[in-house]
Protein backbone atom coordinates (compact mmCIF):
# COMPACT_ATOMS: atom_id res chain seq x y z
CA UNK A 1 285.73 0.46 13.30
CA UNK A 2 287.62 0.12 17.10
CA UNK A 3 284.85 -0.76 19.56
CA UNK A 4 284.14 2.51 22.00
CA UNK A 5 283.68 1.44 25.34
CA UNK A 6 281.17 3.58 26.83
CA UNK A 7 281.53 4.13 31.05
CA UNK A 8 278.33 4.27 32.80
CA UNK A 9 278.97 7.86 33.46
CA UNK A 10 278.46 8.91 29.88
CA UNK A 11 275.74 6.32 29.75
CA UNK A 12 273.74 8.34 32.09
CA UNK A 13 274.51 11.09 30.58
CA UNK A 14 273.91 10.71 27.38
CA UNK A 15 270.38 9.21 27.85
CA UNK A 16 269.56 12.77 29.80
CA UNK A 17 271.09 14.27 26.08
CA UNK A 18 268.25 12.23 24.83
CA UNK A 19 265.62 13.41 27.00
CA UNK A 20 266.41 17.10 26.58
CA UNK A 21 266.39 16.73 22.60
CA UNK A 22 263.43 15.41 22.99
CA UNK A 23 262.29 18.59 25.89
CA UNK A 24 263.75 20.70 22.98
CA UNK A 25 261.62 19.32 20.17
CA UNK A 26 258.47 18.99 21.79
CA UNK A 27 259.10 22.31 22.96
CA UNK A 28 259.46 23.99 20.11
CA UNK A 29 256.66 22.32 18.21
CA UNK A 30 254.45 23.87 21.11
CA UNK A 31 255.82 27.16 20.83
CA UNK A 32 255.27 26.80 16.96
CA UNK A 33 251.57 25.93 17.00
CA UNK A 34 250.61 27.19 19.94
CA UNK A 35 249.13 24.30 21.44
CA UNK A 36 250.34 22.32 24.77
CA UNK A 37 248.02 19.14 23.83
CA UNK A 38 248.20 17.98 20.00
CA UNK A 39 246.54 14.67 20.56
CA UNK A 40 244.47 12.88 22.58
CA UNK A 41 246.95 10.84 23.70
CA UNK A 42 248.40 13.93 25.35
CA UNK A 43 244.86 14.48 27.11
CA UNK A 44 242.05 13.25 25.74
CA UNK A 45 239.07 15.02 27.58
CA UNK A 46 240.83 18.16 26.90
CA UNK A 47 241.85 17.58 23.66
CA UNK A 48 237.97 16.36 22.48
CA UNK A 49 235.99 19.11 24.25
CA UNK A 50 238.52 21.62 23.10
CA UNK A 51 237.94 20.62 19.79
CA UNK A 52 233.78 20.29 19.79
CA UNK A 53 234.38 23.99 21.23
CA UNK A 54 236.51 25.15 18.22
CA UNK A 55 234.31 23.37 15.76
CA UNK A 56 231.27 25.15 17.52
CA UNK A 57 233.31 28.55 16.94
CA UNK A 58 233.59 27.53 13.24
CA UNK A 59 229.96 26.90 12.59
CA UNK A 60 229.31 30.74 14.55
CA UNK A 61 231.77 31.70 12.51
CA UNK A 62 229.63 30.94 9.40
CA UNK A 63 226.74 32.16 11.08
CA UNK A 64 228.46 35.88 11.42
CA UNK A 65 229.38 36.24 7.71
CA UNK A 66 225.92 35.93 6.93
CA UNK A 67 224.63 38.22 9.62
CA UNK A 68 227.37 40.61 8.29
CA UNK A 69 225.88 40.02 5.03
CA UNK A 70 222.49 41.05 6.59
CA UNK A 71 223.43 43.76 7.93
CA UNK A 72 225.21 45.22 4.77
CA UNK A 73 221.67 44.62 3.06
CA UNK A 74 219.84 46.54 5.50
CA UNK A 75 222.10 49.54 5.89
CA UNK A 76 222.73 49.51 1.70
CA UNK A 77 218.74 49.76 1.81
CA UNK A 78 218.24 52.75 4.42
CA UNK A 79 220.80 54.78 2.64
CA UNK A 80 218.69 54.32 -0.82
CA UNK A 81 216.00 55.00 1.27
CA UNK A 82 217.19 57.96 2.18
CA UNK A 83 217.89 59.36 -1.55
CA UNK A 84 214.67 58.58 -2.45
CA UNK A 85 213.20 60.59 0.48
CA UNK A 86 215.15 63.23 -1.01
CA UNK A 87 214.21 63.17 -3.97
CA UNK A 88 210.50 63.20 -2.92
CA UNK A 89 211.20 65.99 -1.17
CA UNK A 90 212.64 67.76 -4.25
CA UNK A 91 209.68 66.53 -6.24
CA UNK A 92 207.83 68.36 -3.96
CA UNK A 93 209.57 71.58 -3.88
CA UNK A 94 208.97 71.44 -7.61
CA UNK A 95 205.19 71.53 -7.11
CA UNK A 96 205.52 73.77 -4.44
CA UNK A 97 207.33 75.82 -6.66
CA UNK A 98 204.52 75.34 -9.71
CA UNK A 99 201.85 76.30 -7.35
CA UNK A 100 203.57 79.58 -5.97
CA UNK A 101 203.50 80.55 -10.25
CA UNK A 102 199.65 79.87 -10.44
CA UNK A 103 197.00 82.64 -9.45
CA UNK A 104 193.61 82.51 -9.18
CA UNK A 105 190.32 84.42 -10.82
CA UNK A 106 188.28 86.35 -8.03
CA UNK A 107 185.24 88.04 -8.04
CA UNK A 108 184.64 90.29 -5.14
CA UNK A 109 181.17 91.31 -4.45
CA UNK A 110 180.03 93.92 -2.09
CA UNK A 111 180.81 93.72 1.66
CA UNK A 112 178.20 92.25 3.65
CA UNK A 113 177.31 92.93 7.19
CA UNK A 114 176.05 90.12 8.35
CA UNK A 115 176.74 86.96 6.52
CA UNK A 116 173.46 85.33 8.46
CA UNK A 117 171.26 88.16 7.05
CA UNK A 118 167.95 87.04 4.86
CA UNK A 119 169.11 88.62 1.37
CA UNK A 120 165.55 89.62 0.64
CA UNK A 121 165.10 91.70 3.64
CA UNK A 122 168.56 92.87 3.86
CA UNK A 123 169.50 93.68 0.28
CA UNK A 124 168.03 96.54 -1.60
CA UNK A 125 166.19 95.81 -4.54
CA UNK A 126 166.04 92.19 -3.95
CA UNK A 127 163.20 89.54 -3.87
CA UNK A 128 162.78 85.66 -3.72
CA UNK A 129 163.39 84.08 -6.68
CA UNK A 130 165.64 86.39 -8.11
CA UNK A 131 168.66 84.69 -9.64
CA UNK A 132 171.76 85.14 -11.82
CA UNK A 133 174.09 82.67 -14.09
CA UNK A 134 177.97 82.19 -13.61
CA UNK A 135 179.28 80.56 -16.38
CA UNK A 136 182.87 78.55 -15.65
CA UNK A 137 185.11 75.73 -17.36
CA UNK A 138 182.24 75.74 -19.94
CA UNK A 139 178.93 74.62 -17.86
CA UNK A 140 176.48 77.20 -16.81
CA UNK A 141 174.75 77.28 -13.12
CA UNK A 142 171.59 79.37 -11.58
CA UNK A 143 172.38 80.59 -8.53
CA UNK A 144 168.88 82.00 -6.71
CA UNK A 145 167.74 83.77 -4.07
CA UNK A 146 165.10 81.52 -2.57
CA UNK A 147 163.04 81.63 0.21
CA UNK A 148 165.21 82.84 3.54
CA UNK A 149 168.45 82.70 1.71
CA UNK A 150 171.09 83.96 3.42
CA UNK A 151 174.47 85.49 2.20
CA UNK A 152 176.02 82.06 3.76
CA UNK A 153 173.54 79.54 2.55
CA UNK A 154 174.14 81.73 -1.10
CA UNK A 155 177.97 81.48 -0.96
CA UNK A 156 176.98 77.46 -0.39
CA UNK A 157 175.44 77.02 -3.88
CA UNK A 158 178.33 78.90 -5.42
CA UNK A 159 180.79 76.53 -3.82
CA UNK A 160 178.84 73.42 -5.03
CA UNK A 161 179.97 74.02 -8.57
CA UNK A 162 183.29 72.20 -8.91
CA UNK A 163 186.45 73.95 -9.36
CA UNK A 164 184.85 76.99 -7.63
CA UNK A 165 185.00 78.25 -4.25
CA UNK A 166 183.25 81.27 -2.11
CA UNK A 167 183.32 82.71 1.38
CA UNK A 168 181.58 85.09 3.15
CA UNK A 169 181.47 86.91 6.55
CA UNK A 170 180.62 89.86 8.31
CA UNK A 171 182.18 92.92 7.45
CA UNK A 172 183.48 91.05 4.76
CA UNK A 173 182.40 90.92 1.25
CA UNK A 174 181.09 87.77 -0.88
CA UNK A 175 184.20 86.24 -2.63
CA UNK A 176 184.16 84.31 -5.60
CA UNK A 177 187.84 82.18 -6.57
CA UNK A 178 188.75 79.82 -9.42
CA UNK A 179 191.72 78.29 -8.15
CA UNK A 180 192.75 77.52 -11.84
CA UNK A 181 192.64 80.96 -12.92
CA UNK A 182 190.34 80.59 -15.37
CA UNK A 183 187.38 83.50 -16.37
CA UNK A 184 184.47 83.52 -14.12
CA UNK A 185 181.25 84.66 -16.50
CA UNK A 186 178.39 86.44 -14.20
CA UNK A 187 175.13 88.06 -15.86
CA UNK A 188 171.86 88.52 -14.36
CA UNK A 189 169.33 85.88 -14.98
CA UNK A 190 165.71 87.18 -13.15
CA UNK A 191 166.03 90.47 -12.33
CA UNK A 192 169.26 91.68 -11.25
CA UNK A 193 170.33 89.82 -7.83
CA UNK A 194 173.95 89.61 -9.19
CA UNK A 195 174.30 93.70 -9.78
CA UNK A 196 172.72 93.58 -6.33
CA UNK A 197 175.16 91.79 -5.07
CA UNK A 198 178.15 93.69 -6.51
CA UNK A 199 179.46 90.82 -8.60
CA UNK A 200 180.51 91.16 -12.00
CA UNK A 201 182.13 89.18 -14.94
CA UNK A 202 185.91 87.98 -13.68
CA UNK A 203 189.15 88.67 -15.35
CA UNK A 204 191.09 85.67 -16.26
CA UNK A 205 193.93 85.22 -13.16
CA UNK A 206 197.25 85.45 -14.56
CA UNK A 207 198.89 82.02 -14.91
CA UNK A 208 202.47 80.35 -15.36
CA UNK A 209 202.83 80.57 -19.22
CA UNK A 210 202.14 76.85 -20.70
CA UNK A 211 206.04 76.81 -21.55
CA UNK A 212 207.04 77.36 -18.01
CA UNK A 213 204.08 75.09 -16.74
CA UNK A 214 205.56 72.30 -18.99
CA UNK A 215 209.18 72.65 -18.42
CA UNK A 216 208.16 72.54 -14.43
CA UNK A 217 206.40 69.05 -15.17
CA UNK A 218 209.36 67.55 -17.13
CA UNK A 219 211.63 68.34 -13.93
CA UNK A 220 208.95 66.56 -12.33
CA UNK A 221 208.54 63.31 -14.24
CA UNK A 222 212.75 63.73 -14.60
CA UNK A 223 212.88 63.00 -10.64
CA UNK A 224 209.84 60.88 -10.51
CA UNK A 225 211.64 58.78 -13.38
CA UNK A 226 214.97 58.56 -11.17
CA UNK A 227 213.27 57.31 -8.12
CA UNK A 228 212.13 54.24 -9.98
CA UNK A 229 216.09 53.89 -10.75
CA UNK A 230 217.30 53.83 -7.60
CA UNK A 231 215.12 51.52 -6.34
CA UNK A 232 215.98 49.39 -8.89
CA UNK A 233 219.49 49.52 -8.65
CA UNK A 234 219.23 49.22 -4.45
CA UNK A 235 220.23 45.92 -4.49
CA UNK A 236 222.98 44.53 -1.97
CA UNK A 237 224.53 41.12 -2.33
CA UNK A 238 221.96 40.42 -4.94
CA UNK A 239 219.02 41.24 -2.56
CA UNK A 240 217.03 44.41 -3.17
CA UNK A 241 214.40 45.16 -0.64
CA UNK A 242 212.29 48.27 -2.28
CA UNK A 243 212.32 47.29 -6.08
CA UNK A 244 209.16 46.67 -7.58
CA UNK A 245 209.61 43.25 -6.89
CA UNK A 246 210.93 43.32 -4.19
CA UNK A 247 212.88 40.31 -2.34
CA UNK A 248 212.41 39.43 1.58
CA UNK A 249 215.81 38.51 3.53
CA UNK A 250 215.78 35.63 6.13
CA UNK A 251 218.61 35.44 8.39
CA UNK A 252 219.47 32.27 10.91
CA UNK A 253 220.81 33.48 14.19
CA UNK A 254 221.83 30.16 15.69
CA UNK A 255 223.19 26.50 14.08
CA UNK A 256 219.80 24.57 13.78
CA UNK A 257 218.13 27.88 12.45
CA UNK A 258 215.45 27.95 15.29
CA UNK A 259 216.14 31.54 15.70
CA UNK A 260 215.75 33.87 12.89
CA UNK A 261 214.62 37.09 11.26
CA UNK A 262 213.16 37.38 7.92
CA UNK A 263 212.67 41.15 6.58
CA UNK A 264 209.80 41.39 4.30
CA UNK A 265 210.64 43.67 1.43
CA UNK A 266 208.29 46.76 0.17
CA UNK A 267 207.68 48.15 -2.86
CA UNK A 268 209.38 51.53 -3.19
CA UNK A 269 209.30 52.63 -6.78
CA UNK A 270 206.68 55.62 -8.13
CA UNK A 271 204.20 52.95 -8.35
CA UNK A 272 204.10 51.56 -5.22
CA UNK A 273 204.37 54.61 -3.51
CA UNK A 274 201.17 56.34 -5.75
CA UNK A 275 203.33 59.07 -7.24
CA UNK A 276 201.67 59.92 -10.61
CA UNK A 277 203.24 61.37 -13.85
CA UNK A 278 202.23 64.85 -14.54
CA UNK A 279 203.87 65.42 -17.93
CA UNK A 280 201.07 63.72 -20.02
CA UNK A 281 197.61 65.06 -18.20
CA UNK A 282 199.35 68.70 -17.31
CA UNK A 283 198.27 68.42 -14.18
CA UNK A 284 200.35 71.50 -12.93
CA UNK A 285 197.93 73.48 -15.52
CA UNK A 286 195.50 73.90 -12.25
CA UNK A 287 195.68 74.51 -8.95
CA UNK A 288 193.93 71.56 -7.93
CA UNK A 289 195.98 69.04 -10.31
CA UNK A 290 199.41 70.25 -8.51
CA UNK A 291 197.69 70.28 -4.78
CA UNK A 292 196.92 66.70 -5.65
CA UNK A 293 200.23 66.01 -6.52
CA UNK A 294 201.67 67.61 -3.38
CA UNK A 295 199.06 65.39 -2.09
CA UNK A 296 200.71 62.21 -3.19
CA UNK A 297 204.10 63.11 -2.43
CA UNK A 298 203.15 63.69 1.35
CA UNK A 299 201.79 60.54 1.40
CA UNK A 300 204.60 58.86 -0.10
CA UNK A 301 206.63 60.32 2.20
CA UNK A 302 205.44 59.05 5.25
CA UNK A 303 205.08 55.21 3.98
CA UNK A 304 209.08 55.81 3.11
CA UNK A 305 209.19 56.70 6.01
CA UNK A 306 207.72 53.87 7.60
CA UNK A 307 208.98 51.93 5.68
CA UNK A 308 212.56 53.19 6.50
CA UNK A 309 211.85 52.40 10.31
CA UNK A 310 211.14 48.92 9.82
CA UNK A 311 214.26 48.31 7.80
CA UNK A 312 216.23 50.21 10.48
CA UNK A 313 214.73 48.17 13.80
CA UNK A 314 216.02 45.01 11.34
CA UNK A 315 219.43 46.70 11.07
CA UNK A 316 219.53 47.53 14.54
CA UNK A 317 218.92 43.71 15.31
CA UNK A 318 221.63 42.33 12.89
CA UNK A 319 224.21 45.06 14.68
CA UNK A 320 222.74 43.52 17.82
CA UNK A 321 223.22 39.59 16.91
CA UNK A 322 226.67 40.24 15.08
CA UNK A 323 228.17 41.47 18.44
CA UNK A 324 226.57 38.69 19.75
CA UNK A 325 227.86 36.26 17.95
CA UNK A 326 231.39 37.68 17.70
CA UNK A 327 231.45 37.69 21.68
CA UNK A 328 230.09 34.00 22.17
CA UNK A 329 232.99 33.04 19.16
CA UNK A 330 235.61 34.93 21.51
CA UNK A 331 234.51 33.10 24.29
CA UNK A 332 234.33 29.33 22.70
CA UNK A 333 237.99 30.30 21.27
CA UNK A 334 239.05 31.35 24.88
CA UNK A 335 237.91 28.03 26.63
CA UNK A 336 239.26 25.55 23.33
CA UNK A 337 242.77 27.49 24.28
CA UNK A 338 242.35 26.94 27.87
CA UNK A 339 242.32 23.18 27.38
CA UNK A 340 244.60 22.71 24.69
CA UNK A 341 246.76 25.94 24.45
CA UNK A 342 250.58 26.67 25.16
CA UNK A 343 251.87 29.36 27.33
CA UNK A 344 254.33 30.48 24.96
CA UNK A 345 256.44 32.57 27.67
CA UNK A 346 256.53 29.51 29.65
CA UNK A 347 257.62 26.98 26.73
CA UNK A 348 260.65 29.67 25.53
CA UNK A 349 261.69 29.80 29.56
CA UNK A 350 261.56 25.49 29.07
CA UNK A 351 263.65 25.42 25.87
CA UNK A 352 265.78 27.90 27.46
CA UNK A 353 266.93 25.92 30.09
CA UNK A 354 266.59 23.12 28.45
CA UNK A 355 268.98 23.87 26.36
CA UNK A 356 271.20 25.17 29.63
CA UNK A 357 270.96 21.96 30.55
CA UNK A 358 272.14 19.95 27.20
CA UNK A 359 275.17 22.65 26.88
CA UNK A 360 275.97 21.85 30.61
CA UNK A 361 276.01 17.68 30.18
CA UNK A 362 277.91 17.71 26.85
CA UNK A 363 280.48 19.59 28.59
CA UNK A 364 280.18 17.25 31.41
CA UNK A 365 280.57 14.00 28.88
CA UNK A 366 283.86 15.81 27.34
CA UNK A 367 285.29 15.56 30.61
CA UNK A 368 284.36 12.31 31.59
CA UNK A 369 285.57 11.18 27.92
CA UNK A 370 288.46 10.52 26.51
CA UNK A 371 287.84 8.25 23.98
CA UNK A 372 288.75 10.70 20.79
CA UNK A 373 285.91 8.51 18.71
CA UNK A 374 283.18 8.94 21.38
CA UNK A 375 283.75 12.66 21.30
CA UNK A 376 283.71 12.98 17.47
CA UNK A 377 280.62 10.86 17.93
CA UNK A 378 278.85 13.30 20.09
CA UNK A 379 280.48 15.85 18.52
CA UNK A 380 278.54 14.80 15.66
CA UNK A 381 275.37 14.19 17.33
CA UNK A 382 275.20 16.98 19.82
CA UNK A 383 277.53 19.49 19.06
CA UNK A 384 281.15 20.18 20.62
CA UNK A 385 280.98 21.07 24.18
């Protein structure tokens, strides 16, 4: 090959064609990761605390999936919360519902004046020691007139037989009420204090017939029976706060775990919150079984409810710390760019006339060149002018 002489024009010139391939490549590798400094040999302070800052973000960044996590537990575990509130509720319309069908035996009595009154003095006929029988749910009781009874301190002894109930006041007469509708038996015992009195043998209250009594219990145990499967099957990321065993959720807020929540869980089936079965005792049979039920399910009620505010304050804090978190990740990935990142609009405006610049001094070097084999050479190197 003929030796190309090279004038120190082109020599200068094509050691600037160097420097703005060079421009152009580092440019461009900017521009396609986005960062000015991609060593520390570029900068090393900048390039070191960038990266302890974008390592730091990482590590939040860990943090925040399993607040995220959290959080998803806790909500997951109001809403069941919330169903089984409603199905208490339902369970309670049902023995609402039961007791609306039940009515109970009363024996009215004559109207008395004044409920205070000494019977003996007051009622015709009467004297101390008179007495009479009432015979209910199969036990017999005396009832007498002792020494300065009164209507009121009378009506007392009645209500001290259990299942039984009576009131009195003036102008108003003595009332006698089985609240499970079953037959209240009266009869005179010494002398006749009970005709006296007005009161006679009950009629049996008309009750819900046993089929409808036992279909209303089956709904019962039906919704009592699906609360215990939905707290069972409340479980969120393999955590389930209300089952009857249930699990507790600790959550780190920080890196070295010095900060942290843990939510204790609570036991949320029928058993834990005292709701009974009333298929198998036919407790809606009575009055008093179904109060007690209603009983229970206002009870349970307010510990769900309880327990539903505790689980939502540990929500609220998760919501809380995940903005948190996301916010302090934000600002660690601001500063790392700050130190290490590329101003994209500026790099394209460098590569931009950068590239002016390299079209410019080729077309300078064909000029200044003759030499047919230097300008295939840069031809082939740079690109024809």
């Amino acid at each position: 090959m003929a030796e190309i002489a090279i004038r120190s024009q082109a020599t200068s010139a094509l050691f600037a064609l160097a420097q703005a391939q060079k421009t152009l490549k580092l440019s461009a590798e900017r521009s396609s990761t986005g960062l000015r400094i991609l060593s520390p040999s570029d900068d090393a302070v900048a390039f070191f605390s960038a990266s302890e800052l974008s390592a730091r973000a990482t590590r939040l960044l860990s943090i925040k999936d399993k607040i995220t996590e959290a959080a998803a537990i806790t909500g997951g575990t109001v809403n069941s919360l919330n169903s089984i509130i409603n199905l208490v509720n339902q369970l309670k319309a049902k023995a609402q519902s039961a007791l609306a069908s039940t009515v109970s035996t009363t024996v009215v009595g004559d109207v008395v004046t004044t409920a205070s009154a000494d019977i003996t003095t007051t009622l015709a006929g009467a004297v101390d020691g008179d007495s009479f029988d009432i015979t209910y749910s199969g036990t017999t009781t005396t009832i007498t007139n002792n020494a300065a009874e009164t209507f009121t301190s009378l009506a007392a002894q009645i209500t001290a037989i259990s299942g039984l109930s009576a009131t009195v006041s003036d102008g108003n007469a003595l009332t006698i009420t089985a609240d499970d509708g079953s037959d209240v038996t009266i009869t005179n015992n010494v002398n006749a204090l009970a005709t006296d009195l007005g009161l006679s043998t009950s009629t049996n209250g008309t009750n819900a017939s046993s089929t409808a009594i036992e279909t209303a219990e089956t709904a019962y145990d039906v919704l009592r029976t699906a609360i215990n499967t939905l707290s069972g099957d409340a479980g969120v990321h393999g955590v389930n706060l209300i089952s009857v065993n249930p699990d507790s959720l600790t959550v780190s807020f920080n890196e070295d775990g010095s900060t942290a929540i843990t939510v204790a869980g609570i036991v949320s089936d029928t058993n834990g919150l005292s709701i009974t079965a009333v298929d198998s005792a036919n407790s809606f049979s009575t009055q008093a079984g179904i109060t007690a039920a209603i009983v229970e399910l206002d009870a349970a009620l307010v510990t769900l409810q309880e327990t539903k505010a505790s689980i939502t304050a540990s929500d609220a804090v998760f919501d809380s710390r995940l903005s948190f978190t996301q916010s302090l990740i934000g600002l660690l990935d601001e500063g790392a760019f700050k130190l290490v990142g590329a101003d994209l609009d500026a790099e394209a405006a460098l590569a931009l006339a950068t590239q002016t610049r390299l079209d410019l001094t080729l077309s300078g070097i064909g000029l200044i060149l003759k030499d047919s084999a230097l300008t295939s050479l840069l031809s082939i190197g740079f690109g024809a002018p």
